[in-house]
C-alpha atoms as a PDB file:
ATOM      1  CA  UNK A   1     -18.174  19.871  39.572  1.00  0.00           C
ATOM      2  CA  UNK A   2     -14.950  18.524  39.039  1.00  0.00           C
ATOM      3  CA  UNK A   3     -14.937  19.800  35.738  1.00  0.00           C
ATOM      4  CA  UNK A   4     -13.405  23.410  35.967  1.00  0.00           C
ATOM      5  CA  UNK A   5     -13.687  25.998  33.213  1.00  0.00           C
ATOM      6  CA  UNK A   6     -10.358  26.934  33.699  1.00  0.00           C
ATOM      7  CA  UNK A   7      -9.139  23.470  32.972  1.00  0.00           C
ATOM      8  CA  UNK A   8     -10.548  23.268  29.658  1.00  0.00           C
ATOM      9  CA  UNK A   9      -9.557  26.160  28.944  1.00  0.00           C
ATOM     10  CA  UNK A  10      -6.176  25.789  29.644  1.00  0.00           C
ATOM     11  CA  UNK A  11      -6.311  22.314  27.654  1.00  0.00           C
ATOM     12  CA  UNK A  12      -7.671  24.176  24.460  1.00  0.00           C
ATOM     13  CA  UNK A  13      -4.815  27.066  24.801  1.00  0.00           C
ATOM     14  CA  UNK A  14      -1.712  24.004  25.234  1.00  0.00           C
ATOM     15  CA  UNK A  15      -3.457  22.263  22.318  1.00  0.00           C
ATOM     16  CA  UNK A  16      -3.998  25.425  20.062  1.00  0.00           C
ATOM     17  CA  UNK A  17       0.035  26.082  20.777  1.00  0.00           C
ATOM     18  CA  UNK A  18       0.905  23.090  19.960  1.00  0.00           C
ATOM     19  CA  UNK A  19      -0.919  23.148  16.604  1.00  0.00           C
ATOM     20  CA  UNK A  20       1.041  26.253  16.064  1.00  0.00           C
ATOM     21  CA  UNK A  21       3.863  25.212  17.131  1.00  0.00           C
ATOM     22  CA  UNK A  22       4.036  22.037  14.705  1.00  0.00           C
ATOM     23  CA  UNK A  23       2.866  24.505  11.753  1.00  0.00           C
ATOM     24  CA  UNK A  24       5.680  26.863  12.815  1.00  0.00           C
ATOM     25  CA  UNK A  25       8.037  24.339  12.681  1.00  0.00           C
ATOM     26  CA  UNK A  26       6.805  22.921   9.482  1.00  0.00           C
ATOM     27  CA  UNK A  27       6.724  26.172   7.620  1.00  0.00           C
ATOM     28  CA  UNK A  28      10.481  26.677   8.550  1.00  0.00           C
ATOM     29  CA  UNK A  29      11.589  23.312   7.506  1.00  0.00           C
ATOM     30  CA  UNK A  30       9.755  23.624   4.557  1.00  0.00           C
ATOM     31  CA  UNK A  31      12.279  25.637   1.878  1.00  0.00           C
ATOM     32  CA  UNK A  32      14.271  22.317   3.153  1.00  0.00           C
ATOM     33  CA  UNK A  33      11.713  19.383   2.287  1.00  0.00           C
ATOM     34  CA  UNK A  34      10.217  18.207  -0.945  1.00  0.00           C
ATOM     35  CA  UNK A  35       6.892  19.799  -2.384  1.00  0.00           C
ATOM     36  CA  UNK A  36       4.798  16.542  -1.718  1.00  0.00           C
ATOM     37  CA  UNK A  37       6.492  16.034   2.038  1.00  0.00           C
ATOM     38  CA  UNK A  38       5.338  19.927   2.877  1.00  0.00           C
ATOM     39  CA  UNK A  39       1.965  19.398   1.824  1.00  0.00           C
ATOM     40  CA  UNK A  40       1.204  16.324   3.456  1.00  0.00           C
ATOM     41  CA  UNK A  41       2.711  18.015   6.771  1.00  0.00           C
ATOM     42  CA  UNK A  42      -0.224  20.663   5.589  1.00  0.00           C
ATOM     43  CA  UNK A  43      -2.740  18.374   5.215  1.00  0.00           C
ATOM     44  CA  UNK A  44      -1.888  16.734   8.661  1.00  0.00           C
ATOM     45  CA  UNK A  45      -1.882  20.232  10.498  1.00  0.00           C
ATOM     46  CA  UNK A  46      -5.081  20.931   8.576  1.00  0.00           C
ATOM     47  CA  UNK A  47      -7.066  17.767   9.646  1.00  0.00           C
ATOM     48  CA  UNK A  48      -5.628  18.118  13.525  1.00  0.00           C
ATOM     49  CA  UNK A  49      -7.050  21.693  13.166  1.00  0.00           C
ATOM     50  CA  UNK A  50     -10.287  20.932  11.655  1.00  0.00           C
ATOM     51  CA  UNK A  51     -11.115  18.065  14.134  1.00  0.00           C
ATOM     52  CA  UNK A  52     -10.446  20.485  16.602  1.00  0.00           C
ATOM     53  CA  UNK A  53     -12.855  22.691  15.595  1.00  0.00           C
ATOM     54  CA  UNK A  54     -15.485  20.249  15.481  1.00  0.00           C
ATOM     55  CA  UNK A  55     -14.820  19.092  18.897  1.00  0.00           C
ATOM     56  CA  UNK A  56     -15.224  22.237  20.442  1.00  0.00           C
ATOM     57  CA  UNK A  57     -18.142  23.169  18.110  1.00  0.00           C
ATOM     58  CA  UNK A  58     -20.072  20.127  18.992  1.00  0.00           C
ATOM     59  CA  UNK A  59     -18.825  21.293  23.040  1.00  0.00           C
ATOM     60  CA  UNK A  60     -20.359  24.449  22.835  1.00  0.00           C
ATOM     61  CA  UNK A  61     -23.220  23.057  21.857  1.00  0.00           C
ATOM     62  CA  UNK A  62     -24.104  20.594  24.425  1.00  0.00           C
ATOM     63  CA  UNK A  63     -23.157  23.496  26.626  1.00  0.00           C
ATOM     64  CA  UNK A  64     -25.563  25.995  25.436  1.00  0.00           C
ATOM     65  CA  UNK A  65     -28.375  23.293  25.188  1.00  0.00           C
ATOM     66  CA  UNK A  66     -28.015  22.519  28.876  1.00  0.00           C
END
Protein backbone atom coordinates (compact mmCIF):
# COMPACT_ATOMS: atom_id res chain seq x y z
CA UNK A 1 0.00 0.00 0.00
CA UNK A 2 2.92 1.96 0.35
CA UNK A 3 3.22 2.19 -3.16
CA UNK A 4 1.20 5.38 -4.23
CA UNK A 5 0.14 6.11 -7.80
CA UNK A 6 0.99 9.47 -7.40
CA UNK A 7 4.54 8.62 -6.58
CA UNK A 8 5.23 6.88 -9.66
CA UNK A 9 3.82 9.11 -11.36
CA UNK A 10 5.61 11.87 -10.25
CA UNK A 11 8.94 9.70 -10.71
CA UNK A 12 8.04 9.08 -14.50
CA UNK A 13 7.21 13.04 -15.05
CA UNK A 14 11.00 14.13 -13.15
CA UNK A 15 12.53 11.37 -15.29
CA UNK A 16 10.71 12.24 -18.65
CA UNK A 17 12.05 16.09 -17.87
CA UNK A 18 15.09 15.17 -17.35
CA UNK A 19 15.38 13.21 -20.62
CA UNK A 20 14.25 16.40 -22.15
CA UNK A 21 16.12 18.39 -20.49
CA UNK A 22 19.55 16.57 -21.44
CA UNK A 23 18.19 16.46 -25.22
CA UNK A 24 17.47 20.20 -24.91
CA UNK A 25 20.68 20.87 -23.81
CA UNK A 26 22.34 18.67 -26.29
CA UNK A 27 20.54 20.03 -29.28
CA UNK A 28 21.77 23.59 -28.27
CA UNK A 29 25.31 22.65 -27.79
CA UNK A 30 25.24 20.87 -30.79
CA UNK A 31 26.06 23.68 -33.78
CA UNK A 32 29.14 23.82 -31.12
CA UNK A 33 30.36 20.02 -31.00
CA UNK A 34 31.71 17.72 -33.63
CA UNK A 35 29.30 15.54 -35.90
CA UNK A 36 30.42 12.17 -34.20
CA UNK A 37 30.26 13.85 -30.41
CA UNK A 38 26.37 14.99 -31.29
CA UNK A 39 25.41 11.73 -32.37
CA UNK A 40 26.72 9.71 -29.74
CA UNK A 41 24.95 12.31 -27.23
CA UNK A 42 21.85 11.04 -29.64
CA UNK A 43 22.42 7.67 -29.32
CA UNK A 44 22.79 8.01 -25.44
CA UNK A 45 19.43 10.07 -25.14
CA UNK A 46 17.95 7.47 -27.48
CA UNK A 47 18.91 4.30 -25.45
CA UNK A 48 17.91 6.21 -21.90
CA UNK A 49 14.58 6.81 -23.78
CA UNK A 50 14.04 3.48 -25.17
CA UNK A 51 14.83 1.63 -21.85
CA UNK A 52 12.40 3.77 -20.49
CA UNK A 53 9.84 2.74 -22.51
CA UNK A 54 10.36 -0.76 -21.90
CA UNK A 55 10.28 -0.34 -18.26
CA UNK A 56 7.09 1.15 -18.13
CA UNK A 57 5.74 -1.14 -20.91
CA UNK A 58 6.70 -4.23 -19.09
CA UNK A 59 4.92 -2.03 -15.73
CA UNK A 60 1.79 -1.72 -17.31
CA UNK A 61 1.72 -4.99 -17.93
CA UNK A 62 2.14 -6.67 -14.70
CA UNK A 63 -0.41 -4.07 -13.74
CA UNK A 64 -3.11 -4.98 -16.05
CA UNK A 65 -2.44 -8.78 -15.48
CA UNK A 66 -3.08 -8.38 -11.77
Amino acid sequence: MNNCPLESERKIMLFLVAALLLMGIMLGTAAHLPVPVTLVAAAVIAGWLLVFFLRERRHQDEVTSR
